[in-house]
Protein backbone atom coordinates (compact mmCIF):
# COMPACT_ATOMS: atom_id res chain seq x y z
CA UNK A 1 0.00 0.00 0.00
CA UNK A 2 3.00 2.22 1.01
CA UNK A 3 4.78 1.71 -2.29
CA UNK A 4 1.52 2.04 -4.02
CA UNK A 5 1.12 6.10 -2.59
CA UNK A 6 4.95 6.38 -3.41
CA UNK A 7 4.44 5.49 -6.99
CA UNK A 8 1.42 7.77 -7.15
CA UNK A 9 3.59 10.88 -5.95
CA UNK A 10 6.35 9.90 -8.23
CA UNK A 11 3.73 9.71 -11.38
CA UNK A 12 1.80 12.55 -10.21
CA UNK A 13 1.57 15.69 -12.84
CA UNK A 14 2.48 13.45 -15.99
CA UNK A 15 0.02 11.16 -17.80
CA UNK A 16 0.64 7.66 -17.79
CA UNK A 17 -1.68 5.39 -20.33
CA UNK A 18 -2.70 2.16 -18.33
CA UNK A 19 -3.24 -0.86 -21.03
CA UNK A 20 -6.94 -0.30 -19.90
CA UNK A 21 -6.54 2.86 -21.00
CA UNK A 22 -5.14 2.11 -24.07
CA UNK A 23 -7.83 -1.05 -24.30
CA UNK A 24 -10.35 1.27 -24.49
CA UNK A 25 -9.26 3.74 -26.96
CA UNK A 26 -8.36 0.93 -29.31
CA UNK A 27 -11.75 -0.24 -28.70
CA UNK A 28 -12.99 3.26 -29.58
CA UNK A 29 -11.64 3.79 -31.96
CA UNK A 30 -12.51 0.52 -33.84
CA UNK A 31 -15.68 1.61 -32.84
CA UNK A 32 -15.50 4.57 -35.05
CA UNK A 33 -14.09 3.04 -38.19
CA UNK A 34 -16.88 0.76 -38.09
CA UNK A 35 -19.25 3.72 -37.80
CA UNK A 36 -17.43 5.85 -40.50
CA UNK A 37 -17.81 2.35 -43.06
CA UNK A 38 -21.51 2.16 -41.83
CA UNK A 39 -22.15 6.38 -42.91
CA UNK A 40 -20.44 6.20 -46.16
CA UNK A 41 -22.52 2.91 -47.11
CA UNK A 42 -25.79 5.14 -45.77
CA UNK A 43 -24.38 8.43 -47.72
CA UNK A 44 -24.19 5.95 -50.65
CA UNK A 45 -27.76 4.82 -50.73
CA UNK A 46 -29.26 7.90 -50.24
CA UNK A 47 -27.49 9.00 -53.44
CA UNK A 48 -28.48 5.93 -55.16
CA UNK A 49 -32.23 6.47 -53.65
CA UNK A 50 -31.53 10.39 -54.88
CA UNK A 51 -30.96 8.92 -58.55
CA UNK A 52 -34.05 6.23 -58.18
CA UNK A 53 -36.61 9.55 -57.75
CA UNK A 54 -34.94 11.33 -60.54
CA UNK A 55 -35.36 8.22 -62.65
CA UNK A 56 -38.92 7.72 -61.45
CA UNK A 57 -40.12 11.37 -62.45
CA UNK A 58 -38.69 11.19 -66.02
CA UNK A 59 -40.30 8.02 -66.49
CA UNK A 60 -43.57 8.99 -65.57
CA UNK A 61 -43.23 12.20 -67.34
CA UNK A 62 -42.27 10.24 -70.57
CA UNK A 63 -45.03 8.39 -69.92
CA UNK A 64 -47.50 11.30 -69.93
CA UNK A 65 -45.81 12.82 -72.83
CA UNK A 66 -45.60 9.68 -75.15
CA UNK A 67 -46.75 9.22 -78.80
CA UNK A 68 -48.82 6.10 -77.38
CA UNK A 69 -50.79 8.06 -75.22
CA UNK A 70 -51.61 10.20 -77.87
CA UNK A 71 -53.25 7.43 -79.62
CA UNK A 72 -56.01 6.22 -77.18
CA UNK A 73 -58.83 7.22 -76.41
CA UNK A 74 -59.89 9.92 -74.22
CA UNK A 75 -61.41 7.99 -71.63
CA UNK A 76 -58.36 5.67 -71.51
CA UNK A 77 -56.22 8.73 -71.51
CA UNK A 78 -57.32 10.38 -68.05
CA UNK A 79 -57.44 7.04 -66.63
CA UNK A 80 -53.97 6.24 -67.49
CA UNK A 81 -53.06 10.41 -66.75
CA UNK A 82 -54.86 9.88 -63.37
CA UNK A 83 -52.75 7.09 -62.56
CA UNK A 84 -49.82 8.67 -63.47
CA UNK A 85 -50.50 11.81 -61.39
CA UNK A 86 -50.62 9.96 -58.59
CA UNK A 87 -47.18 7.97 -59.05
CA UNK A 88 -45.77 11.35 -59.84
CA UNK A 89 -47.32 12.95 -56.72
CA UNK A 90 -46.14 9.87 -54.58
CA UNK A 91 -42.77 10.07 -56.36
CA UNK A 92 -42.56 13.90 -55.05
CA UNK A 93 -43.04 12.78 -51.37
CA UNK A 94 -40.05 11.24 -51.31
CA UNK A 95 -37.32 13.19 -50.27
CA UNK A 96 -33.46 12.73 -49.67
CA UNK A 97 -30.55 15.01 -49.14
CA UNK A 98 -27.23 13.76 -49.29
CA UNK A 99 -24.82 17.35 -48.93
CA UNK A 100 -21.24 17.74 -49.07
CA UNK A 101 -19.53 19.48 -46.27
CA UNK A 102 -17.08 22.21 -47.85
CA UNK A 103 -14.76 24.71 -46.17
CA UNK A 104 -15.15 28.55 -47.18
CA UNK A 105 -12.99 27.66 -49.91
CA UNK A 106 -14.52 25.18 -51.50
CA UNK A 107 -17.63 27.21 -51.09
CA UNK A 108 -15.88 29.74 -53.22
CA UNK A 109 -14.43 27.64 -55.57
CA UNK A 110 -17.92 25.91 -56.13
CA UNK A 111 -19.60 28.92 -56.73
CA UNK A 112 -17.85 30.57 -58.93
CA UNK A 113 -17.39 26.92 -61.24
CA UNK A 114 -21.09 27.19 -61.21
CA UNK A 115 -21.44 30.50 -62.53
CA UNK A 116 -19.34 30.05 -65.35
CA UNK A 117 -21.48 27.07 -66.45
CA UNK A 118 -24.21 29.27 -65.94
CA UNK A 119 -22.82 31.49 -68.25
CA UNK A 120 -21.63 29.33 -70.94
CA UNK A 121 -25.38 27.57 -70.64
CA UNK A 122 -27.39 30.25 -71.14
CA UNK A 123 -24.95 32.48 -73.66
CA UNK A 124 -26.56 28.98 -76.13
């Protein structure tokens, strides 16, 4: 017990990393590299979910706006328009964000790349 208080003075005022210590921040850590795997596979399918809706929408626009529907008859037509209102209107209710964390720089950067496409798009 004596030598116990003697090696606490001794120690005292410096940090000394017990393998308990150390345990536990490997286990931590491992912890968090397991997280950071599990929120880049989540980041990944919202972006794929992100492309689904886009993908949805054009279809059922394409749909709407197709030679074929054209070519029936009215009754048919707001049937099948009906039907695809509603898949568009479901479609629309689904919403994901996946955003990209930038420094002020990047901010910068991003805008001003933007506004030259911008330009060159509408100077067309």
């Amino acid at each position: 017990m004596a030598q116990a208080k003697i090696n606490a003075k001794a120690n005292e005022g410096r940090f000394c990393r017990s393998s308990s210590m150390a345990d536990r921040s490997s286990r931590l850590l491992e912890s968090l590299d397991q997280l950071e795997l599990r929120v880049e596979a989540l980041r990944e399918a919202a972006t794929a979910i992100e492309q689904e809706r886009e993908i949805l929408l054009e279809m059922i626009h394409s749909i709407q706006n197709s030679q074929d529907m054209r070519q029936i008859s009215d009754g048919e037509r707001e049937e099948l328009n009906l039907t695809a209102n509603r898949l568009m209107g479901r479609t629309l209710t689904v919403e994901v964000s996946v955003e990209t964390i930038r420094n002020p720089q990047q901010q910068e950067s991003l805008k001003h790349a933007t506004r030259i496409i911008d330009e060159v798009l509408f100077e067309n």
